[in-house]
C-alpha atoms as a PDB file:
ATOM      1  CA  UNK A   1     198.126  90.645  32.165  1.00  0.00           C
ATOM      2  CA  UNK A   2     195.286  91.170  34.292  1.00  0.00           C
ATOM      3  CA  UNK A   3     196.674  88.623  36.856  1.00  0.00           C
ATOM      4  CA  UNK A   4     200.140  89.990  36.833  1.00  0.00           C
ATOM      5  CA  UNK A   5     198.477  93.758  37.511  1.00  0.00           C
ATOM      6  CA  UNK A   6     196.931  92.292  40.257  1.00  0.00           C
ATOM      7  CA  UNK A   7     199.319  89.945  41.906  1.00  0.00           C
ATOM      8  CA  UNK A   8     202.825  90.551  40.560  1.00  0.00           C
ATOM      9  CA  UNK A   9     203.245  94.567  39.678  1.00  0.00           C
ATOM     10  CA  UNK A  10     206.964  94.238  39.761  1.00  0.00           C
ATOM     11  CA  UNK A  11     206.419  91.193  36.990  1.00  0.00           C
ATOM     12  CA  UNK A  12     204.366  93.228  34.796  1.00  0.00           C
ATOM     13  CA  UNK A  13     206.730  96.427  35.194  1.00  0.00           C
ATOM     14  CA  UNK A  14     209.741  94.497  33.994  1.00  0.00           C
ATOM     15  CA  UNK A  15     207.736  93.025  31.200  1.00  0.00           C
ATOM     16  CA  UNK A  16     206.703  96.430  29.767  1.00  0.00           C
ATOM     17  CA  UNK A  17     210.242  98.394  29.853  1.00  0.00           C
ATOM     18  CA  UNK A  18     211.925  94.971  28.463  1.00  0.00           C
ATOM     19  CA  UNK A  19     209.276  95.499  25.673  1.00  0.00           C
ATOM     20  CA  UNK A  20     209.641  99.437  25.111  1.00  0.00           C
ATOM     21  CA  UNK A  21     213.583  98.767  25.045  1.00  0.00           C
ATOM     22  CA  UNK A  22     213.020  95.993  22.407  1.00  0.00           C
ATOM     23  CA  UNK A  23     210.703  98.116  20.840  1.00  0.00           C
ATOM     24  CA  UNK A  24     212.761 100.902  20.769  1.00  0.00           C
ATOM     25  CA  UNK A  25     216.017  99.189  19.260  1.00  0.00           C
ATOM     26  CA  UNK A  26     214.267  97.346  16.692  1.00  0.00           C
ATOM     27  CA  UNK A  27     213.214 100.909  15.668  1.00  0.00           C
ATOM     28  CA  UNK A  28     216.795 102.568  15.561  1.00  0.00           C
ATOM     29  CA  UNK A  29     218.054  99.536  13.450  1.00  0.00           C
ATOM     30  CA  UNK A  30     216.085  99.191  10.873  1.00  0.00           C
ATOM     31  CA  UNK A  31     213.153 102.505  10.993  1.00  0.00           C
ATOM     32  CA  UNK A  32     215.410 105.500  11.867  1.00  0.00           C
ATOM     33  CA  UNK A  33     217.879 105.411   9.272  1.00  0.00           C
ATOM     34  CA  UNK A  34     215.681 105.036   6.782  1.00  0.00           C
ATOM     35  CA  UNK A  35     213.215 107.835   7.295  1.00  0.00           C
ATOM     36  CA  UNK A  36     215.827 110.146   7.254  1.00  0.00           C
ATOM     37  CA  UNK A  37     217.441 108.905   4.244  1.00  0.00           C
ATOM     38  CA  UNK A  38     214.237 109.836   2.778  1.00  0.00           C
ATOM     39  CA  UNK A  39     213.728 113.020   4.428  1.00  0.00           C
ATOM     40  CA  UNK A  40     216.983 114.094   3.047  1.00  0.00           C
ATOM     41  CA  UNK A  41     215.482 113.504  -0.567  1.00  0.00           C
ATOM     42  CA  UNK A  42     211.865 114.003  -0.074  1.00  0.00           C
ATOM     43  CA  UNK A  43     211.472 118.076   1.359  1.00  0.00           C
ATOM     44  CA  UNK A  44     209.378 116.702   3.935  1.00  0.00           C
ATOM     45  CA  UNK A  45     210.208 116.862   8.121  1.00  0.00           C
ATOM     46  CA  UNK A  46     210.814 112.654   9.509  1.00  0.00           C
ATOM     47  CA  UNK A  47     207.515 112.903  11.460  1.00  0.00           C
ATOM     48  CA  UNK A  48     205.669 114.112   7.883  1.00  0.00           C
ATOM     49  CA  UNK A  49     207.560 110.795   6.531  1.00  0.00           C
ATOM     50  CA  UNK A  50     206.335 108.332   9.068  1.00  0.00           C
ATOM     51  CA  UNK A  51     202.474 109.579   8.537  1.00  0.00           C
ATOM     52  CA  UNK A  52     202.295 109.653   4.431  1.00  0.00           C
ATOM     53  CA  UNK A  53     201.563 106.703   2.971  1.00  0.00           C
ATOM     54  CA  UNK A  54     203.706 105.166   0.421  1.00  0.00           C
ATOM     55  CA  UNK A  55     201.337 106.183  -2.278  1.00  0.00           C
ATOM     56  CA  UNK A  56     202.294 110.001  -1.163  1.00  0.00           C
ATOM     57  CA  UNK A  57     205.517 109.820  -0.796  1.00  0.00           C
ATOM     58  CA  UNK A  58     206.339 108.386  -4.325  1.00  0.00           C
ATOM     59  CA  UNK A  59     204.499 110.948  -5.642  1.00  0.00           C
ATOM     60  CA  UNK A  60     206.972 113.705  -3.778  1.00  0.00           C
ATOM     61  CA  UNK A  61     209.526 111.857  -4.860  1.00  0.00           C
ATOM     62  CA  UNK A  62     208.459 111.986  -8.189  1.00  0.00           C
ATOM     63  CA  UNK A  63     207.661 115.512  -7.950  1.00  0.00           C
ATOM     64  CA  UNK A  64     211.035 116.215  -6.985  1.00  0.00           C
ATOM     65  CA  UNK A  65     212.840 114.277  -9.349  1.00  0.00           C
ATOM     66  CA  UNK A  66     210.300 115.924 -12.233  1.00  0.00           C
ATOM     67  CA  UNK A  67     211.402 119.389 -10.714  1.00  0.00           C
ATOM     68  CA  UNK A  68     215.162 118.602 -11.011  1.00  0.00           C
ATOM     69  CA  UNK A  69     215.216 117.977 -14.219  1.00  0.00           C
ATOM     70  CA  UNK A  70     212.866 120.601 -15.212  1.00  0.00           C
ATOM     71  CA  UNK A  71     209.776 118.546 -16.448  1.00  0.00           C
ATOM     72  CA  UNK A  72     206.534 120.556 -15.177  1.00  0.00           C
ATOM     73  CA  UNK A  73     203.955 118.515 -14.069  1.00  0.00           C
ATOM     74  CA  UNK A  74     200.382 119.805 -13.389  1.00  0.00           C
ATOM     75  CA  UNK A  75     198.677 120.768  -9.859  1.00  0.00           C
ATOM     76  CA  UNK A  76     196.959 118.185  -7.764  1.00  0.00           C
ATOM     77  CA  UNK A  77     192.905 118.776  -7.987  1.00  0.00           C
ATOM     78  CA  UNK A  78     191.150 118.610  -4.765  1.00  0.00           C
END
């Protein structure tokens, strides 16, 4: 990369849009869709989705399904 920075800017350009547009698609095929399938079910924003970890958001998921059917389930200590 260094060598392409140097000598062959126009190169190294093409390279890195090619690789955001790749980037990009691969996300609307298979990333998009799904955080806002769960953002419809999870009462969470998609940018609050993409930073939880898994481990969070079956727990809101949980939480939500618990408060649908009326189950209560105790407060989170900190």
């Amino acid at each position: 990369m260094v060598q392409a920075a140097k000598y062959s800017t126009s190169k190294l350009a093409y390279y890195s849009i090619s690789d955001a547009i790749a980037t990009y698609y691969l996300y609307m095929k298979h990333i998009h869709g799904f955080i806002f399938a769960l953002a419809t079910i999870i009462p969470m924003t998609p940018d609050e989705v993409l930073r939880k970890g898994s481990g969070t958001l079956c727990e809101l998921l949980l939480m939500v399904e618990a408060y649908n059917r009326e189950i209560v389930f105790p407060n989170k200590y900190i």
